[in-house]
C-alpha atoms as a PDB file:
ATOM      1  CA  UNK A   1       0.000   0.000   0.000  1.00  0.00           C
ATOM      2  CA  UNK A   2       3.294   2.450   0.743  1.00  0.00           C
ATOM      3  CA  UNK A   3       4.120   2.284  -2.972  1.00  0.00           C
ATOM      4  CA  UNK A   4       0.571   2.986  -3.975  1.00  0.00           C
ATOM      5  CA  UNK A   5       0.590   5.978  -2.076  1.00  0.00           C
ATOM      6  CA  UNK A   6       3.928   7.145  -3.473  1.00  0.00           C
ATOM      7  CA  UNK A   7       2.467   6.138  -6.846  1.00  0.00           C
ATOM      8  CA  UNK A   8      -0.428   8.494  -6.077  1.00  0.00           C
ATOM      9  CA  UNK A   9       1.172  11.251  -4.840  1.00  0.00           C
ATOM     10  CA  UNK A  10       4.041  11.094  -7.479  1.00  0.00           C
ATOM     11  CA  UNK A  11       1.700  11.027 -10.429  1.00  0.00           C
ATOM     12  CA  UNK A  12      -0.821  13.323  -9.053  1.00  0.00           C
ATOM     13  CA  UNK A  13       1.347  16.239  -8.057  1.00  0.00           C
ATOM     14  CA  UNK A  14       3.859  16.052 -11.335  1.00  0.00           C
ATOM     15  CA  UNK A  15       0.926  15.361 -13.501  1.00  0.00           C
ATOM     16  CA  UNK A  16      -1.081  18.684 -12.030  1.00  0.00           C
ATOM     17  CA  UNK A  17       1.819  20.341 -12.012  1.00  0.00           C
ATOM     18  CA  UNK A  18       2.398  19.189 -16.073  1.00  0.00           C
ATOM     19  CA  UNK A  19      -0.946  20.186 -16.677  1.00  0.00           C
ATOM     20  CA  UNK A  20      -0.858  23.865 -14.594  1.00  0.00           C
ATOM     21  CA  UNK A  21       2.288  24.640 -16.889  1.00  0.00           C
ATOM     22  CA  UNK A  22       0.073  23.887 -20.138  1.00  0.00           C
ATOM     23  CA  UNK A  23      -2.499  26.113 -19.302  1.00  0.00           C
ATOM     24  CA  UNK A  24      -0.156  29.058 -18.069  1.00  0.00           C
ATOM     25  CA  UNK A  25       1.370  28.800 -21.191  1.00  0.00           C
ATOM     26  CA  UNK A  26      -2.115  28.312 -23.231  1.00  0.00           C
ATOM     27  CA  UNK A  27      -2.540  32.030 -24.228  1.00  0.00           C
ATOM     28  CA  UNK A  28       0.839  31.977 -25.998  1.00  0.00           C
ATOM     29  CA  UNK A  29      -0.942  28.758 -28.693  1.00  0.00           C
ATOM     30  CA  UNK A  30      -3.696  30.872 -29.043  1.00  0.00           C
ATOM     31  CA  UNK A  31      -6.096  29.602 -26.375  1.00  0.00           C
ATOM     32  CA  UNK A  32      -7.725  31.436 -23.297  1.00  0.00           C
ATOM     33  CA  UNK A  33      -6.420  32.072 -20.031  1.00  0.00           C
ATOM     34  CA  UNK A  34      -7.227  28.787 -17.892  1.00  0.00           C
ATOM     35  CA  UNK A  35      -6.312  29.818 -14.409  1.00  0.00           C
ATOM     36  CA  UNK A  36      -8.265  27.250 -12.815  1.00  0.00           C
ATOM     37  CA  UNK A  37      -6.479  27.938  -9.487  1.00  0.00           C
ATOM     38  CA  UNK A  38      -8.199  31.733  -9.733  1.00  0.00           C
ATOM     39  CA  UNK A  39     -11.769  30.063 -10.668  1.00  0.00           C
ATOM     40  CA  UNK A  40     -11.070  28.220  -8.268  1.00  0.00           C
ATOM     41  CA  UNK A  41     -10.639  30.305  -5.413  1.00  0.00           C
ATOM     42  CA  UNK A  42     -13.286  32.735  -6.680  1.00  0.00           C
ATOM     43  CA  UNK A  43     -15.970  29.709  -6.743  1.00  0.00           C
ATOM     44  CA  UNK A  44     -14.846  28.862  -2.847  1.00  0.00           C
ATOM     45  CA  UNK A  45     -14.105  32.342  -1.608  1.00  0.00           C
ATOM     46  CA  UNK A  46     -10.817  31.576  -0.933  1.00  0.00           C
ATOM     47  CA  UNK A  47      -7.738  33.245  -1.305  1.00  0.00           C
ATOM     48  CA  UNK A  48      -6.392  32.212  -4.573  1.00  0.00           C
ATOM     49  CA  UNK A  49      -3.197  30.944  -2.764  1.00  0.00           C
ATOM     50  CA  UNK A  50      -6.024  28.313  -1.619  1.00  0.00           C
ATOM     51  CA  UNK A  51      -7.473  27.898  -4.987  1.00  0.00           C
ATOM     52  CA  UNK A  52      -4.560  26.702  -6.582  1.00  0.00           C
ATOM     53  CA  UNK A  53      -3.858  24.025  -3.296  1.00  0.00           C
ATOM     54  CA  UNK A  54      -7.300  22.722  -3.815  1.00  0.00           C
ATOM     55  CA  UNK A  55      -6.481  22.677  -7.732  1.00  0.00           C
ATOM     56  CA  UNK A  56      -3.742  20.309  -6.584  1.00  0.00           C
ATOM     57  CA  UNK A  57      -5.566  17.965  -4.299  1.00  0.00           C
ATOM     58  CA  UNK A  58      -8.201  17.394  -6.859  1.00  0.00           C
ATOM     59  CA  UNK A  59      -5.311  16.268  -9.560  1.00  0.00           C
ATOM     60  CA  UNK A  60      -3.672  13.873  -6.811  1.00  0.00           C
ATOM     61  CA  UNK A  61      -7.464  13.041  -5.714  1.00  0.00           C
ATOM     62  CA  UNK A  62      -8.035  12.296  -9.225  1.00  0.00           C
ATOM     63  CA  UNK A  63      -4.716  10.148  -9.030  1.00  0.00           C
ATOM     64  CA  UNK A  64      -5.879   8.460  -6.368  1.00  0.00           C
ATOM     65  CA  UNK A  65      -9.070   7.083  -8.145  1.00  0.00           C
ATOM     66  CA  UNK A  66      -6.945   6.139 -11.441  1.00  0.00           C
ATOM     67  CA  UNK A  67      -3.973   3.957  -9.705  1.00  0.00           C
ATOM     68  CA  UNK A  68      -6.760   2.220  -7.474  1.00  0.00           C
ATOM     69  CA  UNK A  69      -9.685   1.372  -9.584  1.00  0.00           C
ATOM     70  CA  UNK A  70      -8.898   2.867 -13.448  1.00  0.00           C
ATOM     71  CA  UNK A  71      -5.563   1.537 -14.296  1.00  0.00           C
ATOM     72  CA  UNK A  72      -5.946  -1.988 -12.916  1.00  0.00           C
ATOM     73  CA  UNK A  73      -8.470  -2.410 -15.767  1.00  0.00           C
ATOM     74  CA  UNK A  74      -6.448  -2.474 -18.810  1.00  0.00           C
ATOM     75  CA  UNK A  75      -3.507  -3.594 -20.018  1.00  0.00           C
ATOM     76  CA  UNK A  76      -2.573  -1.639 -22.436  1.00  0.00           C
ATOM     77  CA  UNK A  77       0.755   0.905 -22.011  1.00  0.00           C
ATOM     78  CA  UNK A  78       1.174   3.581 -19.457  1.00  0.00           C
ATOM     79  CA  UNK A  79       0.281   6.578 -21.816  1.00  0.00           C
ATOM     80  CA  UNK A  80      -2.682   5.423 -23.598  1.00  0.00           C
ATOM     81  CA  UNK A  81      -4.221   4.420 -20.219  1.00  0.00           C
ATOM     82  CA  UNK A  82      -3.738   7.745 -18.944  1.00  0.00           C
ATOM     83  CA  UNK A  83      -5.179   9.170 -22.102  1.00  0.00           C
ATOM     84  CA  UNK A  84      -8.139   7.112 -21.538  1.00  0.00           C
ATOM     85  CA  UNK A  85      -8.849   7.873 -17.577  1.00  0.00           C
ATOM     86  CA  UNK A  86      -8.316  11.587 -18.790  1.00  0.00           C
ATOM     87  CA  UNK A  87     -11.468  11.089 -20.741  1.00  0.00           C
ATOM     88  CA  UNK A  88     -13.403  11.234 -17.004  1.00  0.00           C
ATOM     89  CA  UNK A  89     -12.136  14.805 -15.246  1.00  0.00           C
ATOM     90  CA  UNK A  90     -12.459  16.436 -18.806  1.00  0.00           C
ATOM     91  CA  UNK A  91     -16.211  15.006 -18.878  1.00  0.00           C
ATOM     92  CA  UNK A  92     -16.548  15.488 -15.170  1.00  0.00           C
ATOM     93  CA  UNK A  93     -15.007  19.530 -15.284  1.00  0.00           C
ATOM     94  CA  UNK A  94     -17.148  20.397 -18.832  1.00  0.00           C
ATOM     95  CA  UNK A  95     -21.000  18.435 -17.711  1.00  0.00           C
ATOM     96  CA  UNK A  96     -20.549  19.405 -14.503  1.00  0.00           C
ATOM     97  CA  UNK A  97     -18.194  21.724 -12.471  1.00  0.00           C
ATOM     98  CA  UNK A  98     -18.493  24.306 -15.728  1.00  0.00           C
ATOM     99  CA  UNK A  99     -22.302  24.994 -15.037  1.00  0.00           C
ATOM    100  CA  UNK A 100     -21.548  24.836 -11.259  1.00  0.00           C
ATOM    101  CA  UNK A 101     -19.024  27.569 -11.773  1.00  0.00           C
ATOM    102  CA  UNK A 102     -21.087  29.391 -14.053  1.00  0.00           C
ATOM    103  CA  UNK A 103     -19.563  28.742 -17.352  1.00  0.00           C
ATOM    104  CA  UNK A 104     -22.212  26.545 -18.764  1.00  0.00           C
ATOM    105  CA  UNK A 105     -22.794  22.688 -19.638  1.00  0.00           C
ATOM    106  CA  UNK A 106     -19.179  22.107 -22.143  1.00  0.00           C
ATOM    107  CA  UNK A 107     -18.297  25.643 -21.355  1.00  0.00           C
ATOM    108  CA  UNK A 108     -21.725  27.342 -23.161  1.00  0.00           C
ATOM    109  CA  UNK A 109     -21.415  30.741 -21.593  1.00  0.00           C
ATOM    110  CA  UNK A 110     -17.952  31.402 -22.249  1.00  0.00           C
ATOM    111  CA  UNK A 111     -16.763  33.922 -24.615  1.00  0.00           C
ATOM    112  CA  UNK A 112     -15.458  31.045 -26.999  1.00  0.00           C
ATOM    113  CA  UNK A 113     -17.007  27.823 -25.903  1.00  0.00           C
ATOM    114  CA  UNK A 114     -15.247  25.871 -28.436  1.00  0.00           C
ATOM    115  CA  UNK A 115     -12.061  26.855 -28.049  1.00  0.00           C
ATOM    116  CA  UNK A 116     -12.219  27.027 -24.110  1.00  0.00           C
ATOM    117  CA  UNK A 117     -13.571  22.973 -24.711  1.00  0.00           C
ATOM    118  CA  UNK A 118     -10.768  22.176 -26.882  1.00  0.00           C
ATOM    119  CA  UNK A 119      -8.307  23.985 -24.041  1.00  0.00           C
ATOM    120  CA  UNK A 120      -9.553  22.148 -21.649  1.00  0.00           C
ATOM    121  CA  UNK A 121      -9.279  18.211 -23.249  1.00  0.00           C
ATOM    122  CA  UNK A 122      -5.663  18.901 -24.411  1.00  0.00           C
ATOM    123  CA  UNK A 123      -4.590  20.037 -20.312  1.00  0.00           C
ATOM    124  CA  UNK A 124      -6.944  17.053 -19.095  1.00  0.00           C
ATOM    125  CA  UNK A 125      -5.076  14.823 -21.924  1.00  0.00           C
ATOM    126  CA  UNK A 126      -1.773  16.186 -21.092  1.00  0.00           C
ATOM    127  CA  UNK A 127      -2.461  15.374 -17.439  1.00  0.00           C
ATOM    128  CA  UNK A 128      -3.436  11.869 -18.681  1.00  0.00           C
ATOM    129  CA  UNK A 129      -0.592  11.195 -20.377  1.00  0.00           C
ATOM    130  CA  UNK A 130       1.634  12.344 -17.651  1.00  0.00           C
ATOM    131  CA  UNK A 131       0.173  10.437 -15.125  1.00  0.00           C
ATOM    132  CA  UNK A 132      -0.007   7.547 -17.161  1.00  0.00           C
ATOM    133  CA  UNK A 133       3.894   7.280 -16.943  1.00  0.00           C
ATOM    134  CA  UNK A 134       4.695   8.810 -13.708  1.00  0.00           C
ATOM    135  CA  UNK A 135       2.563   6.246 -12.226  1.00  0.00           C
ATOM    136  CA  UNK A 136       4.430   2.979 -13.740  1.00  0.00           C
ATOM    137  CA  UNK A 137       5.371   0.597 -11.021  1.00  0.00           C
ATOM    138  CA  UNK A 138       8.995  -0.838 -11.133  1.00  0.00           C
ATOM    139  CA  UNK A 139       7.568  -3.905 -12.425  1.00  0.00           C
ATOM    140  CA  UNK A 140       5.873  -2.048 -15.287  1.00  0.00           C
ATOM    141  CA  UNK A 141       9.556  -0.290 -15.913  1.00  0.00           C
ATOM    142  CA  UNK A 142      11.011  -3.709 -15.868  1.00  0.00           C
ATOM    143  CA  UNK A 143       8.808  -5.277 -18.154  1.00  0.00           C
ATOM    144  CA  UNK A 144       8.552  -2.956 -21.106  1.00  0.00           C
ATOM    145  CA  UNK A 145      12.853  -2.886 -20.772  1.00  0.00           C
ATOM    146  CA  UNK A 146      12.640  -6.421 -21.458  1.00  0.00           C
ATOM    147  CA  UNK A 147      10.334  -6.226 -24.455  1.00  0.00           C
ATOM    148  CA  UNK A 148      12.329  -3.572 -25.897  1.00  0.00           C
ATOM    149  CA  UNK A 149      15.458  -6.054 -25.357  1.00  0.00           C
ATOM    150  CA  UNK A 150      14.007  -8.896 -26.730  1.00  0.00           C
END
């Protein structure tokens, strides 16, 4: 259960992290601002210190819920498994924190709804992807080395 944890932690905070730089770097691609750590904090009335710690629980949350009960599933490789569990927060943030937060079901009311949709699954697939391979167990490391060998 220790490595688990470490797994959890590991992935969740690097992936978040991953996925934070994406989106501060967003507006430079041509995509809107997606300070989620700001929405955050302005949803809670928090400081927006606070906003971006509870931005980082819910990735390692979110962790938590793919090495425990996602990942065991399949058996394909690390990345495309994190591609696919990064199919659920992208859902989960568009159908239903969006309209909680006042942006609308898949990001309706924003200014560019498309655009803020399409933002939003490549930082959810880029958090995916990272924490499809930050979360690889020594045995998983192991294995594909061999494959590659033979």
């Amino acid at each position: 259960m220790k490595t688990k944890i470490k797994l959890i932690l590991k992935g969740g905070l690097i992936a978040t992290a991953v996925m934070t730089m994406f989106m501060l770097v967003a507006p430079l691609m041509g995509m809107p601002k997606m300070l989620i750590g700001n929405s955050l904090a302005g949803f809670m009335h928090i400081p927006v210190f606070f906003g971006w710690i509870a931005h980082f629980m819910i990735g390692t949350t979110l962790a938590a819920f793919y090495v425990l009960f996602f990942k065991p599933l399949f058996h394909s490789g690390n990345a495309l498994k994190g591609l696919l569990f990064a199919i659920i927060p992208f859902v989960m943030a568009q159908a239903v924190m969006m309209p909680i937060m006042g942006g609308g079901f898949f990001s309706i009311q924003s200014s560019s709804p498309i655009v803020m949709v399409m933002g939003s699954l490549a930082g959810h697939i880029v958090y995916g992807i990272i924490l499809g391979l930050t979360t690889r167990t020594e045995y998983e490391t192991e294995k594909s080395h061999q494959c590659a060998v033979n």
